[in-house]
PDB file of N, CA and C in Angstrom:
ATOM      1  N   UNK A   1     -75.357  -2.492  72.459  1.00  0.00           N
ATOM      2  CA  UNK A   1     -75.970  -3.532  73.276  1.00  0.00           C
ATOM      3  C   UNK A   1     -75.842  -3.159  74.754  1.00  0.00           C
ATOM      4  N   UNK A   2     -76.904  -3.518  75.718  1.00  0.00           N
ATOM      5  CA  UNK A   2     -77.252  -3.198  76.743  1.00  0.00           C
ATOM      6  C   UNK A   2     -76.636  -4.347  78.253  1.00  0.00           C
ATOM      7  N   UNK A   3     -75.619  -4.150  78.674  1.00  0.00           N
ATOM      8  CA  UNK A   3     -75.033  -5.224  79.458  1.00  0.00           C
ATOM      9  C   UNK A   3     -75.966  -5.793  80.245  1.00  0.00           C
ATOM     10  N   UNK A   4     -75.653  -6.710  80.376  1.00  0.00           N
ATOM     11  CA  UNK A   4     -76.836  -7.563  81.445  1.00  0.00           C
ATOM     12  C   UNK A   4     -76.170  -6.865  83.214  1.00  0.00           C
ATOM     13  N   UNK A   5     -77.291  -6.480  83.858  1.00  0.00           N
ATOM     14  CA  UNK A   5     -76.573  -6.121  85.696  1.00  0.00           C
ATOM     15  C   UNK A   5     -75.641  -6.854  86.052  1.00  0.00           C
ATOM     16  N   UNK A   6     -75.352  -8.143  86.079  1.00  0.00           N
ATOM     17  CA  UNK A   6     -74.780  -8.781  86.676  1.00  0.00           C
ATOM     18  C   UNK A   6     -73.206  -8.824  85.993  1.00  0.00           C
ATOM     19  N   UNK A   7     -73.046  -8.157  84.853  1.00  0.00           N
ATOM     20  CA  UNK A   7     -71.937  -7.932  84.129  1.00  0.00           C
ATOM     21  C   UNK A   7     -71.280  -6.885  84.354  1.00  0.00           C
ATOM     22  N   UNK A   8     -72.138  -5.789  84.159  1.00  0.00           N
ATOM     23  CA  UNK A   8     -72.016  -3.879  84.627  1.00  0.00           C
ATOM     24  C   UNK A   8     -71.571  -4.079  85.901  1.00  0.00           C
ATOM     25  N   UNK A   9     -72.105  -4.435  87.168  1.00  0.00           N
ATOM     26  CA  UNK A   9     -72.178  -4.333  88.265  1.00  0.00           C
ATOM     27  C   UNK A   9     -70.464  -4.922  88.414  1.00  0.00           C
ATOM     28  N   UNK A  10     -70.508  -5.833  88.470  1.00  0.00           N
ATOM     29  CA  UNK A  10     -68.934  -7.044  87.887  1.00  0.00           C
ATOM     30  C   UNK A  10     -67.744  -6.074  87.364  1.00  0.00           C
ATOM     31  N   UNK A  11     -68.230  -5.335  86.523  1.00  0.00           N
ATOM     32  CA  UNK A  11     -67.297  -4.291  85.483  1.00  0.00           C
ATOM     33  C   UNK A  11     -66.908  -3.370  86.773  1.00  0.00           C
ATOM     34  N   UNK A  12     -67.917  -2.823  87.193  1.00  0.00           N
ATOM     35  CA  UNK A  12     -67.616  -1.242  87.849  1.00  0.00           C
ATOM     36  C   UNK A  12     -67.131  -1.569  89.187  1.00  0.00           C
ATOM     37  N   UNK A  13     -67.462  -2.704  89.894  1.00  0.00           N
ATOM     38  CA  UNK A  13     -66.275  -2.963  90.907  1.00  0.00           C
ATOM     39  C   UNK A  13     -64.973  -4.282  90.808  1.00  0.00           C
ATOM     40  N   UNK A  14     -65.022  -4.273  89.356  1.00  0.00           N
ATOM     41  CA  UNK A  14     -63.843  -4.694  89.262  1.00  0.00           C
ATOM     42  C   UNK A  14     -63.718  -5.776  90.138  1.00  0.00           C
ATOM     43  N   UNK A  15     -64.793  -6.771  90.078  1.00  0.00           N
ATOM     44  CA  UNK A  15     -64.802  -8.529  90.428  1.00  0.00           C
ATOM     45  C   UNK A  15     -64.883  -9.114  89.525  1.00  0.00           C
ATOM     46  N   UNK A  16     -64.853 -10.567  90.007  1.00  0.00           N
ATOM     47  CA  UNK A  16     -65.658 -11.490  88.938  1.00  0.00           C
ATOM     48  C   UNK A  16     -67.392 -11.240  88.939  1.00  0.00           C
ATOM     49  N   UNK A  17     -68.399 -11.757  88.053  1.00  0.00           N
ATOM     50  CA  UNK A  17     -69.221 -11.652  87.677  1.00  0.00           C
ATOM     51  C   UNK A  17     -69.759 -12.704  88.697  1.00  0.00           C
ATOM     52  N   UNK A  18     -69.277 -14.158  88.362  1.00  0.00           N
ATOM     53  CA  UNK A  18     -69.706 -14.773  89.758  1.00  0.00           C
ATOM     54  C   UNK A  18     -69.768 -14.823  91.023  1.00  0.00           C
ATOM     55  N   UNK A  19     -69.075 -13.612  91.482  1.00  0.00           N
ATOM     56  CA  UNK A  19     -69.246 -13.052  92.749  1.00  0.00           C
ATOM     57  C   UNK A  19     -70.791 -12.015  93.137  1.00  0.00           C
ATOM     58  N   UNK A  20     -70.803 -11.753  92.323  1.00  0.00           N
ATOM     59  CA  UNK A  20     -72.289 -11.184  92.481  1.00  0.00           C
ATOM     60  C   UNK A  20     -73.206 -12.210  92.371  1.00  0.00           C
ATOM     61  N   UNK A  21     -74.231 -12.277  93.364  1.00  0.00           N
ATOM     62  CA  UNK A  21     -75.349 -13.082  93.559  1.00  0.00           C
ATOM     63  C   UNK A  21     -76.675 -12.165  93.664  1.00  0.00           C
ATOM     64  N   UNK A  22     -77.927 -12.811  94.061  1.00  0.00           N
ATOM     65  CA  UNK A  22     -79.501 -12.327  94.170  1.00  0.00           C
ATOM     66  C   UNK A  22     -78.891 -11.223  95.395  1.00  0.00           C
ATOM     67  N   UNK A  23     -78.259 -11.617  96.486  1.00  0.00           N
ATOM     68  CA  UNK A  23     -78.120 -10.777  97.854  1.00  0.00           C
ATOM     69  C   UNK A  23     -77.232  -9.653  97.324  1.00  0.00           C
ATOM     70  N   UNK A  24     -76.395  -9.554  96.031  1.00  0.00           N
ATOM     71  CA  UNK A  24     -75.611  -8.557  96.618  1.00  0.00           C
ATOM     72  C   UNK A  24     -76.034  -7.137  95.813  1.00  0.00           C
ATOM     73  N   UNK A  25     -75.429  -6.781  96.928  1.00  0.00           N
ATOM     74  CA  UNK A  25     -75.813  -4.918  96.788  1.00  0.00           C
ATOM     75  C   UNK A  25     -75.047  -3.983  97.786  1.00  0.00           C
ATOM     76  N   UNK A  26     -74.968  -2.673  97.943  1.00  0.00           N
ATOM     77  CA  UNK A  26     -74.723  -2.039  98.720  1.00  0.00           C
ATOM     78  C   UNK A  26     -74.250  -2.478 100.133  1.00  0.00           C
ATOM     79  N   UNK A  27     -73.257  -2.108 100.870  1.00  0.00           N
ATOM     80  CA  UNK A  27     -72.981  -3.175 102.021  1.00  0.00           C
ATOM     81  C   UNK A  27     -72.468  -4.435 102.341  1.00  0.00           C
ATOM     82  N   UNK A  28     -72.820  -5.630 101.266  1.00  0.00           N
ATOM     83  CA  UNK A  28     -73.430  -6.913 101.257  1.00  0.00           C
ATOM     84  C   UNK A  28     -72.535  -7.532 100.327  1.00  0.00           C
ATOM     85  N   UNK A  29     -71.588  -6.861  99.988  1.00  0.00           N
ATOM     86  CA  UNK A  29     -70.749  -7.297  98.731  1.00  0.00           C
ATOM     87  C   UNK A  29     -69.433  -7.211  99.460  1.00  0.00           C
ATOM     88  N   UNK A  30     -67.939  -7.741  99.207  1.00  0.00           N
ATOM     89  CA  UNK A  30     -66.626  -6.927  99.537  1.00  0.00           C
ATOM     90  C   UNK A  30     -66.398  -5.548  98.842  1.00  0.00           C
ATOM     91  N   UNK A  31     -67.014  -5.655  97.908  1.00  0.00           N
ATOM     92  CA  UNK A  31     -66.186  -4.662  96.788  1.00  0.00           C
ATOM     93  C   UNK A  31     -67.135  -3.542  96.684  1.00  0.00           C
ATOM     94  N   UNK A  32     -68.891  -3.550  96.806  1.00  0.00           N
ATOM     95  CA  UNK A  32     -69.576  -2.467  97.023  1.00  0.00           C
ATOM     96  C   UNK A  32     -69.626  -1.933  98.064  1.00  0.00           C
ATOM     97  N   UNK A  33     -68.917  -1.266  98.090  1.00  0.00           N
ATOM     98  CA  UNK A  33     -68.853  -0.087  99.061  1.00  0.00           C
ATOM     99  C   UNK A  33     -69.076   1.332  99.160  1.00  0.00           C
ATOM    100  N   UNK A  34     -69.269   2.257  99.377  1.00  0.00           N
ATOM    101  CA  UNK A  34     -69.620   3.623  99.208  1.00  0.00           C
ATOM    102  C   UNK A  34     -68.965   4.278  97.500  1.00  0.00           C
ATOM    103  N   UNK A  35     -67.374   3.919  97.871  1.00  0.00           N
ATOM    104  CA  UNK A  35     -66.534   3.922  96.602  1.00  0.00           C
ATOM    105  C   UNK A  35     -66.931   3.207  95.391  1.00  0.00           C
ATOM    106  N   UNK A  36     -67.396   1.694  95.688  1.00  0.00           N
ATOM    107  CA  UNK A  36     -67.741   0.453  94.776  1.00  0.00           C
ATOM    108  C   UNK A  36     -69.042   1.356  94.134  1.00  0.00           C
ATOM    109  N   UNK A  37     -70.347   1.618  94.944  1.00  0.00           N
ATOM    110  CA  UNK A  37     -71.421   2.086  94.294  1.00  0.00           C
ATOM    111  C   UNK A  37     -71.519   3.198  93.608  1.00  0.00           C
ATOM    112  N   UNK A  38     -70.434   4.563  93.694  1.00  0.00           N
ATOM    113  CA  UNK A  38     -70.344   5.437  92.903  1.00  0.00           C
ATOM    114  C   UNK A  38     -69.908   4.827  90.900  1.00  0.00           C
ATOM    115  N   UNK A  39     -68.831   3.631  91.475  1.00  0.00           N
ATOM    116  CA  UNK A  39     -68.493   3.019  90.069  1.00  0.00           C
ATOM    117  C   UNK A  39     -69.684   2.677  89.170  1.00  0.00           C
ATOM    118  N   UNK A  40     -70.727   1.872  90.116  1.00  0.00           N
ATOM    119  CA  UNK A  40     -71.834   1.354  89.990  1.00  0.00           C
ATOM    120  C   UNK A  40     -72.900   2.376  89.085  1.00  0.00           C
ATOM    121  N   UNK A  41     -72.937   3.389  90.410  1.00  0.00           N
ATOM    122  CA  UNK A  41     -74.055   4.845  89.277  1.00  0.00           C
ATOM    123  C   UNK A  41     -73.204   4.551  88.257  1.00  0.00           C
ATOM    124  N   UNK A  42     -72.258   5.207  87.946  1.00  0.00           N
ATOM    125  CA  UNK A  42     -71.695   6.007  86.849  1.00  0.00           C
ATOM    126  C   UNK A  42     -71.844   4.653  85.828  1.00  0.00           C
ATOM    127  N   UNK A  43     -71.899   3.475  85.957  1.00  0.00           N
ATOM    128  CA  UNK A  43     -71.848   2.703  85.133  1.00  0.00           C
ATOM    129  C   UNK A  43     -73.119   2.815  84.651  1.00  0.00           C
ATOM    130  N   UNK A  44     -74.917   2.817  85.371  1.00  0.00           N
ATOM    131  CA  UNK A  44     -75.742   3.109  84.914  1.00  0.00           C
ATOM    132  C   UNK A  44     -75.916   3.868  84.217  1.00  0.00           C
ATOM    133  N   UNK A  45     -75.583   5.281  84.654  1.00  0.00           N
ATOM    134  CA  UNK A  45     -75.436   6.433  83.955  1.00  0.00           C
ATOM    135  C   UNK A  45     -74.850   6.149  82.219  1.00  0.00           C
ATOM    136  N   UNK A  46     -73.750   5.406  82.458  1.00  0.00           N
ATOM    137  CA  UNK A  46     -72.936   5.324  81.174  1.00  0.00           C
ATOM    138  C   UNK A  46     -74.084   4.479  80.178  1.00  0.00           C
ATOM    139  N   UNK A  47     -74.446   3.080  80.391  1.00  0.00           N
ATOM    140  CA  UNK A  47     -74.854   1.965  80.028  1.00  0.00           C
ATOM    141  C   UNK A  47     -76.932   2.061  79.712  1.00  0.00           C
ATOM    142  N   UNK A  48     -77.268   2.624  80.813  1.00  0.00           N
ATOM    143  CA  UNK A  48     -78.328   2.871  80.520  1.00  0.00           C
ATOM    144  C   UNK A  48     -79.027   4.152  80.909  1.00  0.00           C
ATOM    145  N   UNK A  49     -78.396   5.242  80.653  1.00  0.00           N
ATOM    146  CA  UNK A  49     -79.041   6.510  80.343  1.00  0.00           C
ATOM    147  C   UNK A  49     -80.047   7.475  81.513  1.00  0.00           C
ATOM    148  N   UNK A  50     -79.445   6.952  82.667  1.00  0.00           N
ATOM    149  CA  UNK A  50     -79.871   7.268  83.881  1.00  0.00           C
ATOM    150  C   UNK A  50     -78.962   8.446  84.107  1.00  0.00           C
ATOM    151  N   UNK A  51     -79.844   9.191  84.971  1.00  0.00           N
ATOM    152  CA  UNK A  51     -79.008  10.718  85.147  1.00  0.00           C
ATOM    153  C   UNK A  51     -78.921   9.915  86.833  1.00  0.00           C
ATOM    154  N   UNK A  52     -77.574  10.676  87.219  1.00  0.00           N
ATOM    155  CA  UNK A  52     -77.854  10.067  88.753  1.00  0.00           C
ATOM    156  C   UNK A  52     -77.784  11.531  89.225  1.00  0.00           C
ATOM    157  N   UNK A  53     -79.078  10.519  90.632  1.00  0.00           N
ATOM    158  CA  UNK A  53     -79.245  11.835  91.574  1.00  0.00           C
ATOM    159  C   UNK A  53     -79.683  11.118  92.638  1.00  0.00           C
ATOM    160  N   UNK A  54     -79.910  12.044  93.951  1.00  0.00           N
ATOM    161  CA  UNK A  54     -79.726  11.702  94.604  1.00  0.00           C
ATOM    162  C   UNK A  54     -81.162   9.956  95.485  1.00  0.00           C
ATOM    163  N   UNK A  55     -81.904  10.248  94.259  1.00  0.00           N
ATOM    164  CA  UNK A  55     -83.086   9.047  94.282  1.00  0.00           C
ATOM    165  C   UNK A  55     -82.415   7.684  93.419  1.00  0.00           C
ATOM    166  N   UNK A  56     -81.810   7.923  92.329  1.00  0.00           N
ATOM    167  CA  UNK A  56     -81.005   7.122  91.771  1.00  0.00           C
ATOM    168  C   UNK A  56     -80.099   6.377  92.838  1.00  0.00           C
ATOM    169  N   UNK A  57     -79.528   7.175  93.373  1.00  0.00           N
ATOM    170  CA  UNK A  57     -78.514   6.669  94.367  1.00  0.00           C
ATOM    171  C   UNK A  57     -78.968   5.433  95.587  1.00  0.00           C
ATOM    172  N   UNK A  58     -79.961   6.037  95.799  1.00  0.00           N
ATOM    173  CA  UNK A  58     -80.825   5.265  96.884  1.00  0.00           C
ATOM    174  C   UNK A  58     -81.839   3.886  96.148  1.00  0.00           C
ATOM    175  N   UNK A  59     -82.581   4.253  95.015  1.00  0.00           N
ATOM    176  CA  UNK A  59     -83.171   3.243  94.363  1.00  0.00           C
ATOM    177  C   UNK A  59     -82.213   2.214  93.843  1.00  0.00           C
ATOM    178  N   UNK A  60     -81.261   2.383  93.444  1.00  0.00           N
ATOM    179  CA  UNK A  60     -80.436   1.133  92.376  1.00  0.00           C
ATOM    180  C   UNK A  60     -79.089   1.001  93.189  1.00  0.00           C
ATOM    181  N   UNK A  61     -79.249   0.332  94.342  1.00  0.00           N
ATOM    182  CA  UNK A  61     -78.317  -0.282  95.992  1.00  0.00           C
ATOM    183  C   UNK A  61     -78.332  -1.371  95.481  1.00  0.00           C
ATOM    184  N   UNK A  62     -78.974  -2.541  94.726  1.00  0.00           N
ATOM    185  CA  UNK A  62     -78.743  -3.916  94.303  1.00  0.00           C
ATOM    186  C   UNK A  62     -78.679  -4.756  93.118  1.00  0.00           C
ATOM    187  N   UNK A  63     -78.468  -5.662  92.955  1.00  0.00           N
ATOM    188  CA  UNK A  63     -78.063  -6.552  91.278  1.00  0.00           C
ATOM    189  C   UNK A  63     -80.268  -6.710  91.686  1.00  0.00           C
ATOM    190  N   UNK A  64     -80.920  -6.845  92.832  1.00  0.00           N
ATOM    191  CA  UNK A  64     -82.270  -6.907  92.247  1.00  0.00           C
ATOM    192  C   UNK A  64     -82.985  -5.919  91.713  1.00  0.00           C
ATOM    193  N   UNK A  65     -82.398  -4.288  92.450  1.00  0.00           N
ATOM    194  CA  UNK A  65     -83.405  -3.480  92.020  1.00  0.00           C
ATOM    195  C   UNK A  65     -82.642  -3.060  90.246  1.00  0.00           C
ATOM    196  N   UNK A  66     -81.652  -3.326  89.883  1.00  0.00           N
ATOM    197  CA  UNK A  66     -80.744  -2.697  88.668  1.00  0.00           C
ATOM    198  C   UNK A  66     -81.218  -4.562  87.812  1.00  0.00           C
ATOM    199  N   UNK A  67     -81.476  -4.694  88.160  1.00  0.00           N
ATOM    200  CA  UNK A  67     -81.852  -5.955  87.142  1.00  0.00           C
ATOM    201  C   UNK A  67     -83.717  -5.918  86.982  1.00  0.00           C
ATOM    202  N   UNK A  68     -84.638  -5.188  87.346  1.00  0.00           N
ATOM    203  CA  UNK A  68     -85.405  -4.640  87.346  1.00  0.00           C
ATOM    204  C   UNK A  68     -85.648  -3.688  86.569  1.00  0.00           C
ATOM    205  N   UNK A  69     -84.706  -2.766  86.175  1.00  0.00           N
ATOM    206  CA  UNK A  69     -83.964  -1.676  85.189  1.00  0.00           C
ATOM    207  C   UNK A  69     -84.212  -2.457  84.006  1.00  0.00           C
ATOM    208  N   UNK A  70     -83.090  -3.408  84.128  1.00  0.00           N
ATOM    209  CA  UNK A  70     -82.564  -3.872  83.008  1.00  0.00           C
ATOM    210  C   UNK A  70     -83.878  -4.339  82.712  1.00  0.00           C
ATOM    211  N   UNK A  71     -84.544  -5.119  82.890  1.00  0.00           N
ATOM    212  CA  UNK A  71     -85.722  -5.786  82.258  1.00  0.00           C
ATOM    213  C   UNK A  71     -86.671  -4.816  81.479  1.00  0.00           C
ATOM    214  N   UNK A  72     -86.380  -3.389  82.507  1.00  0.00           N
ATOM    215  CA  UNK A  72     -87.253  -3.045  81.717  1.00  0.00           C
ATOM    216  C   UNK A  72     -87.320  -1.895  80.084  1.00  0.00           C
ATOM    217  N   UNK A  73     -85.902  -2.243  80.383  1.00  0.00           N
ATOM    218  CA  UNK A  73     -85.117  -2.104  78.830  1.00  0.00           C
ATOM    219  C   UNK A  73     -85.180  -2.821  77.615  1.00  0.00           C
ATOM    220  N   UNK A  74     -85.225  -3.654  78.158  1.00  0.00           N
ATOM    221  CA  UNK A  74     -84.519  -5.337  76.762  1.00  0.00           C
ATOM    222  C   UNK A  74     -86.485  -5.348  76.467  1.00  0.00           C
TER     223      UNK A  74
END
């Protein structure tokens, strides 16, 4: 089964789930941070089969653009 973003995202920086909102992403979070978003790839990578590179890195910065992903999985 395919985690919902807002769970993954939650997982890989090691918050609560309700701390992530529509705004957060890259920057915009306490916990995403340069460090936070590497957790983040690698969680894509793990969860949904994304190779990361360096467009990965730059495209999937938020719970909107990685919940966009997700949709278009399920």
């Amino acid at each position: 089964m395919i985690p919902d973003p807002r769970t993954l995202i939650a997982a890989a920086l090691d918050c609560a789930s309700e701390s992530i909102d529509a705004d957060s992403r890259l920057g915009h979070h306490p916990a995403w941070d340069s460090v936070g978003h590497l957790g983040v790839m690698l969680a894509l990578e793990q969860h949904y089969g994304i190779a990361i590179s360096d467009e990965t890195i730059r495209r999937y910065d938020s719970l909107e653009a990685i919940a966009a992903l997700y949709r278009s999985m399920v």
